[in-house]
ModelCIF file with pLDDT and N, C-alpha, C, O atoms, coordinates in Angstrom:
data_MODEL
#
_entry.id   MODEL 
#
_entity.id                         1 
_entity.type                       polymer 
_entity.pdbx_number_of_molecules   1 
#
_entity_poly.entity_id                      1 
_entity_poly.type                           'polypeptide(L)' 
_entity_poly.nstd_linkage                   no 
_entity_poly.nstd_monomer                   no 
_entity_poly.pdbx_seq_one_letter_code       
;(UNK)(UNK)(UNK)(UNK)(UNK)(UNK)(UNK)(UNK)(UNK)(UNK)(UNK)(UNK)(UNK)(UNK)(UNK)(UNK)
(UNK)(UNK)(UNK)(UNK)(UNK)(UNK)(UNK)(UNK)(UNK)(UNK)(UNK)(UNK)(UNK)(UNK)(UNK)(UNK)
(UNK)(UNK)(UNK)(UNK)(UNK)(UNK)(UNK)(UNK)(UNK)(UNK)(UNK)(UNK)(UNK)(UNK)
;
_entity_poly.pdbx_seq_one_letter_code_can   XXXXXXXXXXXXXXXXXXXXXXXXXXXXXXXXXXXXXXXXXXXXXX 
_entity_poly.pdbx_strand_id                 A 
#
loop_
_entity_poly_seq.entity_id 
_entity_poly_seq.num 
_entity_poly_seq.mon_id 
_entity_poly_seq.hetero 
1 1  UNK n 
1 2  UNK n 
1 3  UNK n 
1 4  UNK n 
1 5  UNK n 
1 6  UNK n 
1 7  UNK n 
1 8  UNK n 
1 9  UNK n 
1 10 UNK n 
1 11 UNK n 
1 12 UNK n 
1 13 UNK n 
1 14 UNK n 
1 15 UNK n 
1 16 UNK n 
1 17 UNK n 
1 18 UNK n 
1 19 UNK n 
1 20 UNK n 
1 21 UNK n 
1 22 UNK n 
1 23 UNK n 
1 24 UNK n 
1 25 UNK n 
1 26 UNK n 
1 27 UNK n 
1 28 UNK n 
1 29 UNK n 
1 30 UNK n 
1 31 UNK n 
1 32 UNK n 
1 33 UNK n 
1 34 UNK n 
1 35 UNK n 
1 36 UNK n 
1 37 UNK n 
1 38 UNK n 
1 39 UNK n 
1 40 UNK n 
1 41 UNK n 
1 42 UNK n 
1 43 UNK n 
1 44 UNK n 
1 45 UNK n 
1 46 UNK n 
#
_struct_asym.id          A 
_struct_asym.entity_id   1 
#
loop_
_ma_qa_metric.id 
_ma_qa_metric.mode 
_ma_qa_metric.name 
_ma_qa_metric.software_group_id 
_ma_qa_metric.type 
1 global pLDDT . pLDDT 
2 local  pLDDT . pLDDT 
#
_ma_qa_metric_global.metric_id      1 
_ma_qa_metric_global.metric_value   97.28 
_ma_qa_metric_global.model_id       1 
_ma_qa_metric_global.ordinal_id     1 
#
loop_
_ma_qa_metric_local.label_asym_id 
_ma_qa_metric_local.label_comp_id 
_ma_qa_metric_local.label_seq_id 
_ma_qa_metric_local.metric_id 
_ma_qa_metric_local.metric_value 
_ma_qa_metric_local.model_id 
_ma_qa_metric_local.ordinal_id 
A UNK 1  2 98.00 1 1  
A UNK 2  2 98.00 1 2  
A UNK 3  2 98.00 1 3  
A UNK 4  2 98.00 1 4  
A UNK 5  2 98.00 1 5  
A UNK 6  2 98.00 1 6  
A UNK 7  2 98.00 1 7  
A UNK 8  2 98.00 1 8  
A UNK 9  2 98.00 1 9  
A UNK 10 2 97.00 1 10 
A UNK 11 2 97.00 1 11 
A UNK 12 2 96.00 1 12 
A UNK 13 2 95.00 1 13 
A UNK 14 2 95.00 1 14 
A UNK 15 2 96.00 1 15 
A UNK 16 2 95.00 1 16 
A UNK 17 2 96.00 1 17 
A UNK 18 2 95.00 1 18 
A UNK 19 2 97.00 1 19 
A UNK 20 2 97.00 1 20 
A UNK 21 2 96.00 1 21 
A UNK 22 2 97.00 1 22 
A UNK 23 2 98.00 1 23 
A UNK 24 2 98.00 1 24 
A UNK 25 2 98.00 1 25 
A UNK 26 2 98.00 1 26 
A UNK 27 2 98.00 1 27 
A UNK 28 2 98.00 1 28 
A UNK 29 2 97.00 1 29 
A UNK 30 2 97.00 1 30 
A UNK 31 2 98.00 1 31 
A UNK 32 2 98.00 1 32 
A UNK 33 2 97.00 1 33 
A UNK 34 2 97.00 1 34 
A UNK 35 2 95.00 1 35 
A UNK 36 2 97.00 1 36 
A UNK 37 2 98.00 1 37 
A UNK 38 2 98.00 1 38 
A UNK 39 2 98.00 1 39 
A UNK 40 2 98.00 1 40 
A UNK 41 2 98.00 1 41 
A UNK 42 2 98.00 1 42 
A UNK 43 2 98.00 1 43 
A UNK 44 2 98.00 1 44 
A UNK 45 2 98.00 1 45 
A UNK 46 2 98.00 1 46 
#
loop_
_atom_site.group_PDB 
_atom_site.id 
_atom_site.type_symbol 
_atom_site.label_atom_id 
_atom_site.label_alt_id 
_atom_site.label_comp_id 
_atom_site.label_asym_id 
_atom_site.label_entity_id 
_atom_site.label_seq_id 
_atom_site.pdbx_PDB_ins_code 
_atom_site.Cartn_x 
_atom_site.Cartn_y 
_atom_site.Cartn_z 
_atom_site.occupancy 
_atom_site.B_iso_or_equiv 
_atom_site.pdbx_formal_charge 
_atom_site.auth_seq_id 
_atom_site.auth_comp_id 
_atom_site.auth_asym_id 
_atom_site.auth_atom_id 
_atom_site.pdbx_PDB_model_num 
ATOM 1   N N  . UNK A 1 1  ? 101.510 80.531 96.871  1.00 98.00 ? 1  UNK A N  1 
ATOM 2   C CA . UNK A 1 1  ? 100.953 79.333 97.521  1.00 98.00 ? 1  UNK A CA 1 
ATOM 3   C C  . UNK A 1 1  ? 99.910  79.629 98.608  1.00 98.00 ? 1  UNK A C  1 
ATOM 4   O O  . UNK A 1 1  ? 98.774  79.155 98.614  1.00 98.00 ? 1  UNK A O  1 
ATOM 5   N N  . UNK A 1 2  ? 100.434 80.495 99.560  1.00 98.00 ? 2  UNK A N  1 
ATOM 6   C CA . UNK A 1 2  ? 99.505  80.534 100.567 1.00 98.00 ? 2  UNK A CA 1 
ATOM 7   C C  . UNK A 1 2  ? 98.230  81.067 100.276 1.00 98.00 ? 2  UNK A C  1 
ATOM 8   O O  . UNK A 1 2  ? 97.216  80.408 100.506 1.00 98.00 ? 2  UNK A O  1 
ATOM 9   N N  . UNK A 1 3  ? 98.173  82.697 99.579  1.00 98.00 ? 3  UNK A N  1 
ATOM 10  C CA . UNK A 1 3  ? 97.273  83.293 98.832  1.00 98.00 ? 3  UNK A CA 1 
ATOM 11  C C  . UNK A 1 3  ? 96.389  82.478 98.183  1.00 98.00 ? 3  UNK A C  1 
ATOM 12  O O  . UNK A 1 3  ? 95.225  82.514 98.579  1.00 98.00 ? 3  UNK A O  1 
ATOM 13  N N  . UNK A 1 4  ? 96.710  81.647 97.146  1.00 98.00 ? 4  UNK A N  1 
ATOM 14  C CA . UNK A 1 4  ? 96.231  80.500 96.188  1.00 98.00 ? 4  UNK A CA 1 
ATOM 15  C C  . UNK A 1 4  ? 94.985  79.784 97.144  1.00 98.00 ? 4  UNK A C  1 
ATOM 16  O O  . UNK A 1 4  ? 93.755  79.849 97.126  1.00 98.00 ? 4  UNK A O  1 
ATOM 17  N N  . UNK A 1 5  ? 96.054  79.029 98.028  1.00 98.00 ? 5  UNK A N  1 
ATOM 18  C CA . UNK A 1 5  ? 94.531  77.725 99.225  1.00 98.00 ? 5  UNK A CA 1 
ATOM 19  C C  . UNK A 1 5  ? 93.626  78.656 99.554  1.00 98.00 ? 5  UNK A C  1 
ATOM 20  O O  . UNK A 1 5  ? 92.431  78.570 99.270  1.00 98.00 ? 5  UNK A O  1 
ATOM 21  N N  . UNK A 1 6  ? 94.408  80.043 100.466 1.00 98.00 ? 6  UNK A N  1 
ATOM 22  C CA . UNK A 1 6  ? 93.592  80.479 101.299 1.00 98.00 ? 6  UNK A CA 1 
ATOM 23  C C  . UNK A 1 6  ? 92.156  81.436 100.016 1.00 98.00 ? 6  UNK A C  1 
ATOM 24  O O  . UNK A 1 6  ? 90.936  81.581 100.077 1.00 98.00 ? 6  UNK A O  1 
ATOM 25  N N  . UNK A 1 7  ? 92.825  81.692 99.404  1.00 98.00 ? 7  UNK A N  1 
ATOM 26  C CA . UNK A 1 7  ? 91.339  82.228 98.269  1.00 98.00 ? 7  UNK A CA 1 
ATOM 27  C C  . UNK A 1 7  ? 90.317  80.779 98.005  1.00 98.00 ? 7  UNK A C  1 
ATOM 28  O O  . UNK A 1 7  ? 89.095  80.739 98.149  1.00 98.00 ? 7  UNK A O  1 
ATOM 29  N N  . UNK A 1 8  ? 91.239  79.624 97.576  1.00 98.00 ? 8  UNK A N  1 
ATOM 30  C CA . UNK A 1 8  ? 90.102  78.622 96.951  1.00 98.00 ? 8  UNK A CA 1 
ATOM 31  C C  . UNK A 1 8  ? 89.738  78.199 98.213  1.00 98.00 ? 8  UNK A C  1 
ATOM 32  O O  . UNK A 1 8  ? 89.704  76.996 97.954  1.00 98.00 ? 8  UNK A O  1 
ATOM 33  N N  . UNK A 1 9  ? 89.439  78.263 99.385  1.00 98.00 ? 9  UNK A N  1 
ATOM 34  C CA . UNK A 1 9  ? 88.726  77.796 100.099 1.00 98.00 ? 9  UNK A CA 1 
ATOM 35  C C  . UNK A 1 9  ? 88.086  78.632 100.698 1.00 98.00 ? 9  UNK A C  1 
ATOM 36  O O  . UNK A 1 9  ? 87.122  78.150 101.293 1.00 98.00 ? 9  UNK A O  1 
ATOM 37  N N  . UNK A 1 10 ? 88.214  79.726 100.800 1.00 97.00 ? 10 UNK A N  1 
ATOM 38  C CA . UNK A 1 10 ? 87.359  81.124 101.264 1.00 97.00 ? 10 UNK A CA 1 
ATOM 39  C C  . UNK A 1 10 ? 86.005  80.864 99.898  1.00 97.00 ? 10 UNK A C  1 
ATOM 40  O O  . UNK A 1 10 ? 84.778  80.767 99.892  1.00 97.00 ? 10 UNK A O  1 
ATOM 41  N N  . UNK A 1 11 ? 86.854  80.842 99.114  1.00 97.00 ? 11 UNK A N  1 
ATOM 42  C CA . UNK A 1 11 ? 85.638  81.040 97.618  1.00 97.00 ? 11 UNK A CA 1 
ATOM 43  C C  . UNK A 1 11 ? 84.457  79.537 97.987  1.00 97.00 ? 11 UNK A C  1 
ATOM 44  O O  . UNK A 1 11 ? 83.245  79.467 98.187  1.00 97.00 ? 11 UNK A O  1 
ATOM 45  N N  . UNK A 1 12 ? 85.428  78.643 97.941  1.00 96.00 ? 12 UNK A N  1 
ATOM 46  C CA . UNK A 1 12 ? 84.845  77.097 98.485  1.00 96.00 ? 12 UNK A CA 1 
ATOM 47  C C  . UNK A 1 12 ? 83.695  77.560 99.635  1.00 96.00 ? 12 UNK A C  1 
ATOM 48  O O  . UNK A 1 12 ? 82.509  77.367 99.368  1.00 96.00 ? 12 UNK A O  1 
ATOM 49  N N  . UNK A 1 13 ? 84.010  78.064 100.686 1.00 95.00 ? 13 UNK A N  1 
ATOM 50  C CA . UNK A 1 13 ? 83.148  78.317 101.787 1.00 95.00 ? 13 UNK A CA 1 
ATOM 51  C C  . UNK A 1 13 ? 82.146  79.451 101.428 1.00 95.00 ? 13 UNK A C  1 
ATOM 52  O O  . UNK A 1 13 ? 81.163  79.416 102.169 1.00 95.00 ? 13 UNK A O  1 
ATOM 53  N N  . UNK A 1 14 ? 82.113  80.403 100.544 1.00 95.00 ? 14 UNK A N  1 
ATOM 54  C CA . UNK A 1 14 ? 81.254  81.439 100.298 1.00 95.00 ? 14 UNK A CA 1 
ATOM 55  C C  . UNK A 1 14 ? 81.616  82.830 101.551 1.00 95.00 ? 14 UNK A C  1 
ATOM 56  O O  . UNK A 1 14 ? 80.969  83.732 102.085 1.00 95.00 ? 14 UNK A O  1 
ATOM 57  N N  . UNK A 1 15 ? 82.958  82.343 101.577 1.00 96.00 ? 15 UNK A N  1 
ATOM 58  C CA . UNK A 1 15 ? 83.484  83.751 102.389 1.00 96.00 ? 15 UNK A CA 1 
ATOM 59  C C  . UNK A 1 15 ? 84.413  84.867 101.657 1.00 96.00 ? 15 UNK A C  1 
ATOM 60  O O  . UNK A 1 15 ? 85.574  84.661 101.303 1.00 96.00 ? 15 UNK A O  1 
ATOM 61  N N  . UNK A 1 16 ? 83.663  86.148 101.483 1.00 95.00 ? 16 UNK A N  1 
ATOM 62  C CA . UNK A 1 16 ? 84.217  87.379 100.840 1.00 95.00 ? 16 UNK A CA 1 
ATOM 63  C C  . UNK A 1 16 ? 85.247  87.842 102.447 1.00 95.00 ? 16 UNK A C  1 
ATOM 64  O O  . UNK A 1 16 ? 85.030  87.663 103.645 1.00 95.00 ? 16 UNK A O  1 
ATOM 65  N N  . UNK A 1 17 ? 86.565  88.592 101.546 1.00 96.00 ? 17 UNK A N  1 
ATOM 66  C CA . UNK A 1 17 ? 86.587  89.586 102.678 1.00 96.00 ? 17 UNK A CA 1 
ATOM 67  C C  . UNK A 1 17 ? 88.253  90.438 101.938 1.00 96.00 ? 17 UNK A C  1 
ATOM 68  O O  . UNK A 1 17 ? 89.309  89.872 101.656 1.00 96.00 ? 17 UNK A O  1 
ATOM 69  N N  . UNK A 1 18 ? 87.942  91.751 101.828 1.00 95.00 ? 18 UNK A N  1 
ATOM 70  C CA . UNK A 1 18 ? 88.704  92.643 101.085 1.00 95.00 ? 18 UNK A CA 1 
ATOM 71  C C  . UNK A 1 18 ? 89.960  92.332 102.052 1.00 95.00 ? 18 UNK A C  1 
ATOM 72  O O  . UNK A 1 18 ? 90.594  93.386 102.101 1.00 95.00 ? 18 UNK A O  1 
ATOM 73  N N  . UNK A 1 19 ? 90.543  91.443 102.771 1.00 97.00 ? 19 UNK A N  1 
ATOM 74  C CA . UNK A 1 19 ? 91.645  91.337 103.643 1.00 97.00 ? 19 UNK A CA 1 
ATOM 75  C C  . UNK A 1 19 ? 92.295  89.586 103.044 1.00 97.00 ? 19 UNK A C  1 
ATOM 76  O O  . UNK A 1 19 ? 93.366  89.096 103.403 1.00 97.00 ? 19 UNK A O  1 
ATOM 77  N N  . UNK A 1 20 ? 91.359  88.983 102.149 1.00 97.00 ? 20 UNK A N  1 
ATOM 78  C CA . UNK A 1 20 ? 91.755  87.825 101.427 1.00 97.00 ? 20 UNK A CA 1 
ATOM 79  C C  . UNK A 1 20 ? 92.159  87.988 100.075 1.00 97.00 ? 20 UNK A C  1 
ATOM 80  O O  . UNK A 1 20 ? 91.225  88.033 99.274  1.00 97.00 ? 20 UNK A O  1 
ATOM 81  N N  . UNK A 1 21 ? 93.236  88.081 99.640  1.00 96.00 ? 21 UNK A N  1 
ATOM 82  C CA . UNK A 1 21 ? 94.559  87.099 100.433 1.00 96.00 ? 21 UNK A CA 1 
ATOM 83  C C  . UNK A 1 21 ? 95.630  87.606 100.939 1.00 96.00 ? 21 UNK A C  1 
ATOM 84  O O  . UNK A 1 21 ? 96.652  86.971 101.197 1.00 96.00 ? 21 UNK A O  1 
ATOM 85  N N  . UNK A 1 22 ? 95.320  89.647 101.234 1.00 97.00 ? 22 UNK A N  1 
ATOM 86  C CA . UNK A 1 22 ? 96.336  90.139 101.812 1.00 97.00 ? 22 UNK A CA 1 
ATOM 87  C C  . UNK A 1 22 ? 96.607  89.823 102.968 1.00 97.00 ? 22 UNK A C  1 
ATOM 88  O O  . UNK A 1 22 ? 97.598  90.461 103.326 1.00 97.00 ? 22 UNK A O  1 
ATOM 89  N N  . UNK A 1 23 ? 96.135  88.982 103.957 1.00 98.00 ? 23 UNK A N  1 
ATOM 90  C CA . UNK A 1 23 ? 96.661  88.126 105.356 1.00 98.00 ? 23 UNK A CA 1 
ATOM 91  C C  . UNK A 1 23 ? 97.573  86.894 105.110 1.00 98.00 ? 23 UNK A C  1 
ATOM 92  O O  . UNK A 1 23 ? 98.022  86.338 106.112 1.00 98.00 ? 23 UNK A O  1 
ATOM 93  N N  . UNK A 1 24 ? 97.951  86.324 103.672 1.00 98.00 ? 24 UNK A N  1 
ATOM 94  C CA . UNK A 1 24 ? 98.160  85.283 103.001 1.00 98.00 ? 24 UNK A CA 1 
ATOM 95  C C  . UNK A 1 24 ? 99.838  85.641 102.905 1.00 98.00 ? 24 UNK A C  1 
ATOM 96  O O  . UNK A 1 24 ? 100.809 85.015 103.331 1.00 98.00 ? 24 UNK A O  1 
ATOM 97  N N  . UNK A 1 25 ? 99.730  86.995 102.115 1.00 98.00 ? 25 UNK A N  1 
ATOM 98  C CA . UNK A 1 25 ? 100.885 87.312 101.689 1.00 98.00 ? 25 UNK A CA 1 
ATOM 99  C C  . UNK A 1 25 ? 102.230 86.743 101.969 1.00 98.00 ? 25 UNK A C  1 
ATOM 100 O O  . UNK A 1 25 ? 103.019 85.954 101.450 1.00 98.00 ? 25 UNK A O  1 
ATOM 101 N N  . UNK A 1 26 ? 102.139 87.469 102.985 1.00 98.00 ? 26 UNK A N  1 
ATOM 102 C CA . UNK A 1 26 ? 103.703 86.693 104.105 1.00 98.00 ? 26 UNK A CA 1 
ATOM 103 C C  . UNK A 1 26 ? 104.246 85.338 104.457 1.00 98.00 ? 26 UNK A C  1 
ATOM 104 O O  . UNK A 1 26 ? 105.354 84.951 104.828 1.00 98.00 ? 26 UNK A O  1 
ATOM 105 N N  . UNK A 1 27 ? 103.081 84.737 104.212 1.00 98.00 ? 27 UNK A N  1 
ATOM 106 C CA . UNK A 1 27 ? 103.423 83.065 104.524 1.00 98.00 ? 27 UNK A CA 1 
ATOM 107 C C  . UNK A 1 27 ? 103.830 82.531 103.195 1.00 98.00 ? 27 UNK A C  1 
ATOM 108 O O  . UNK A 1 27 ? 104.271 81.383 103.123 1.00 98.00 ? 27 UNK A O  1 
ATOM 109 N N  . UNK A 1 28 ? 103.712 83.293 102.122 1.00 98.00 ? 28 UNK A N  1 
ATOM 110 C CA . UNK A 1 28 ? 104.137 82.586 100.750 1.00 98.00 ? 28 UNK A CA 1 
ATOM 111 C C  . UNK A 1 28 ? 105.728 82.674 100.409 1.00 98.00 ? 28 UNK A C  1 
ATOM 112 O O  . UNK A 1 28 ? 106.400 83.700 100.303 1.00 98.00 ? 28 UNK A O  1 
ATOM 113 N N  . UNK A 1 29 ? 106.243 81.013 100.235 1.00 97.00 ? 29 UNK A N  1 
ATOM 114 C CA . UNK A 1 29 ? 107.334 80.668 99.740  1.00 97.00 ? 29 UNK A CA 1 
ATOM 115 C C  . UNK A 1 29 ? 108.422 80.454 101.129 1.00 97.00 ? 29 UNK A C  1 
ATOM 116 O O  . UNK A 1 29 ? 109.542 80.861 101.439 1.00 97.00 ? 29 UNK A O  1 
ATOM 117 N N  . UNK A 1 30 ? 107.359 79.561 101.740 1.00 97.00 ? 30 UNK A N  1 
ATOM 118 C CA . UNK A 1 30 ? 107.954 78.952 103.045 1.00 97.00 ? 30 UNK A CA 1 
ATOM 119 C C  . UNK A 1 30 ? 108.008 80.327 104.148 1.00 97.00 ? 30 UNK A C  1 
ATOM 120 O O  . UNK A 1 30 ? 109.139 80.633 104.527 1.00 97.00 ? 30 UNK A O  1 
ATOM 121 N N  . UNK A 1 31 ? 106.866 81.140 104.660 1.00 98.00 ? 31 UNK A N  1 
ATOM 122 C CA . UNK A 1 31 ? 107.015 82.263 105.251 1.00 98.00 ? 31 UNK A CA 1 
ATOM 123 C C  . UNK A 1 31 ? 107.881 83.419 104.701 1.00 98.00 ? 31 UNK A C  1 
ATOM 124 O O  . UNK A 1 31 ? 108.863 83.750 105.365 1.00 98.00 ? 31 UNK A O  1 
ATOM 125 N N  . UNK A 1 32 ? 107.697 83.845 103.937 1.00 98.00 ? 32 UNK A N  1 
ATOM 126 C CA . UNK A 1 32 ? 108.502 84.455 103.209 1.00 98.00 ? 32 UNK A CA 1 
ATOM 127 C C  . UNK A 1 32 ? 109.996 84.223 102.635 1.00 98.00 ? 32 UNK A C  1 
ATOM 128 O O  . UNK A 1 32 ? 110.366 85.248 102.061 1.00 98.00 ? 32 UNK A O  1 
ATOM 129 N N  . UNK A 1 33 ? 110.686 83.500 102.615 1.00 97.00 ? 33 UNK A N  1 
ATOM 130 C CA . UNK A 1 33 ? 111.425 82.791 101.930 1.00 97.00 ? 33 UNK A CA 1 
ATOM 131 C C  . UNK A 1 33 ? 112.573 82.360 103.021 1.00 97.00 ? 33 UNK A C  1 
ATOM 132 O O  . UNK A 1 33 ? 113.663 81.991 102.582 1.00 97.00 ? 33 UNK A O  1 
ATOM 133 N N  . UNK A 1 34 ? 112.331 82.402 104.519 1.00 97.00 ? 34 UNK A N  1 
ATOM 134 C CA . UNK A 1 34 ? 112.636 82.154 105.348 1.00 97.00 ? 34 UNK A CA 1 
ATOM 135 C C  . UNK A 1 34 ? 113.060 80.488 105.532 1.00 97.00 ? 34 UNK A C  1 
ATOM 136 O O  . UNK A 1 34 ? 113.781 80.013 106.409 1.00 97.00 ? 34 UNK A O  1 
ATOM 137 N N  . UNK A 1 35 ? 112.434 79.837 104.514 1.00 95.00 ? 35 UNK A N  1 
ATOM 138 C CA . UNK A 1 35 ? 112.822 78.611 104.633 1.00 95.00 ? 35 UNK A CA 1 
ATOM 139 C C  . UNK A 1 35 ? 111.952 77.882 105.757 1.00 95.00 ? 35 UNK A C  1 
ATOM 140 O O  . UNK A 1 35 ? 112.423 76.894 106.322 1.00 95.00 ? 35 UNK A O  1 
ATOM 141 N N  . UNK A 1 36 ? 110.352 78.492 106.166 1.00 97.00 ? 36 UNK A N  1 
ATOM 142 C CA . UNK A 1 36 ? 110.056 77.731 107.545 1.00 97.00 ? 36 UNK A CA 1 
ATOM 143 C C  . UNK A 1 36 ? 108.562 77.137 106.293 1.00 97.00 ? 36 UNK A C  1 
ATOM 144 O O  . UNK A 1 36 ? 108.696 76.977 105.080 1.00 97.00 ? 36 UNK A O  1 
ATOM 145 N N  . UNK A 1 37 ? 107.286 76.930 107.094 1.00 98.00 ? 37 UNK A N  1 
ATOM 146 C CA . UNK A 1 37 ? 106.487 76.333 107.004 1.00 98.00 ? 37 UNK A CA 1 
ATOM 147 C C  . UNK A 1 37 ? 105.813 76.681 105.221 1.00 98.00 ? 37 UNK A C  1 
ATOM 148 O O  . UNK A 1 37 ? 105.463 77.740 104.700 1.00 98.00 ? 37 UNK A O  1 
ATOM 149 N N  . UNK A 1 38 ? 105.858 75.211 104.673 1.00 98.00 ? 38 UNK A N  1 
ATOM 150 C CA . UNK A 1 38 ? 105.140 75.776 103.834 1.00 98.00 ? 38 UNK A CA 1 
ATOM 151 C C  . UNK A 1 38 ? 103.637 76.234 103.639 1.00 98.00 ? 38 UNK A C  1 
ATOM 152 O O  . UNK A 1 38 ? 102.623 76.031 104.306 1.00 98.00 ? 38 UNK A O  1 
ATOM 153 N N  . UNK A 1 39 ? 104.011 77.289 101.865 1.00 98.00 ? 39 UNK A N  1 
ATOM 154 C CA . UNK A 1 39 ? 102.380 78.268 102.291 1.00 98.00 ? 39 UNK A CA 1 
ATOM 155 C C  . UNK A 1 39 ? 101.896 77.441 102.092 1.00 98.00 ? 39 UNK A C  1 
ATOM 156 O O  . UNK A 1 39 ? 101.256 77.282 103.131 1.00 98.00 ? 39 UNK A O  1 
ATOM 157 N N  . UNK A 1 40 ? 101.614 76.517 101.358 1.00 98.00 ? 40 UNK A N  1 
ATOM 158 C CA . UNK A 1 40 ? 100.056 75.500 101.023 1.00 98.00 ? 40 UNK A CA 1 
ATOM 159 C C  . UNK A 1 40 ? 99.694  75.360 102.257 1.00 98.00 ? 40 UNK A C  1 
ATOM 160 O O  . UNK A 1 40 ? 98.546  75.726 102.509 1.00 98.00 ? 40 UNK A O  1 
ATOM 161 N N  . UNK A 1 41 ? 100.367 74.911 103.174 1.00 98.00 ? 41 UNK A N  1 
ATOM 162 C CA . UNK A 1 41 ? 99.471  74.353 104.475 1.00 98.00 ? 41 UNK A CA 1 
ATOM 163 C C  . UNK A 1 41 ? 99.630  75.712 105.384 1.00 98.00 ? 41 UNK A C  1 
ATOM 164 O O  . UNK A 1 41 ? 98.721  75.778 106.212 1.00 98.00 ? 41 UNK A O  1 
ATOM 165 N N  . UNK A 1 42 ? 100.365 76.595 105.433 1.00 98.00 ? 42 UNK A N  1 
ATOM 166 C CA . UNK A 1 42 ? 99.721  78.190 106.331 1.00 98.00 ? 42 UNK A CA 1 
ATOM 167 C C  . UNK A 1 42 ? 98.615  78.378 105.521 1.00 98.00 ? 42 UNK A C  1 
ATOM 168 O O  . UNK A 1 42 ? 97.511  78.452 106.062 1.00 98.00 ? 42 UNK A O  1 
ATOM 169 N N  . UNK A 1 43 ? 98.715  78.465 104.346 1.00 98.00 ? 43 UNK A N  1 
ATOM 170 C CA . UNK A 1 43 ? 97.114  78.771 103.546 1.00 98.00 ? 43 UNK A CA 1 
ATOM 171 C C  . UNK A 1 43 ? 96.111  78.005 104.327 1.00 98.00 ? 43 UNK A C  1 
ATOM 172 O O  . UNK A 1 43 ? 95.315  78.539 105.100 1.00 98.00 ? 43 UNK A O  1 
ATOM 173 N N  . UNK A 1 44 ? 96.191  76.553 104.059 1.00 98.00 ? 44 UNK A N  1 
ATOM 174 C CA . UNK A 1 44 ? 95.289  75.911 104.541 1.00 98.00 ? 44 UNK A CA 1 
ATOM 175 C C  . UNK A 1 44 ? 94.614  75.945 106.144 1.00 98.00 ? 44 UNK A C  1 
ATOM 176 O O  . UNK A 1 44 ? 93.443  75.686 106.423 1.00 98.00 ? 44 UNK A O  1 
ATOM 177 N N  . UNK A 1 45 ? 95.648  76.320 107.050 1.00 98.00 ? 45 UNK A N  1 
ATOM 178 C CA . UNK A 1 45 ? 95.527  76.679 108.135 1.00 98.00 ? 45 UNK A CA 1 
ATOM 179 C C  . UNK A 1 45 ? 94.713  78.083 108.454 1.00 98.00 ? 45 UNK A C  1 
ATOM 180 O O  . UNK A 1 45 ? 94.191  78.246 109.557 1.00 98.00 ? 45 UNK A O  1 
ATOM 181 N N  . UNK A 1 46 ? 94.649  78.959 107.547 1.00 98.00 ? 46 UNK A N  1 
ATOM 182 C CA . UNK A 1 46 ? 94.145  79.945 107.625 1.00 98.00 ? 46 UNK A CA 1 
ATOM 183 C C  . UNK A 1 46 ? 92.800  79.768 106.903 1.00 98.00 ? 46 UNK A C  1 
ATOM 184 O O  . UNK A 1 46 ? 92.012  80.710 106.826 1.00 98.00 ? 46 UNK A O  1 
#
């Protein structure tokens, strides 16, 4: 999830960067399965 937004809107904006979507990682599947924020919107936030 998080990976997912945060690529289509990097791509959307015309922003490369060999660190997208490994900054993503961790927030996917509610922060890592922690049960807290979901990734769509940490993606989106990022």
């Amino acid at each position: 999830c998080a990976e997912s937004v945060l690529l289509a809107i990097a791509e959307e904006r015309g922003i490369q960067s060999d660190l997208i979507p490994k900054i993503a990682t961790g927030f996917c599947s509610g922060i890592s399965r922690t049960g807290g924020m979901c990734g769509a919107v940490s993606g989106a936030i990022m």
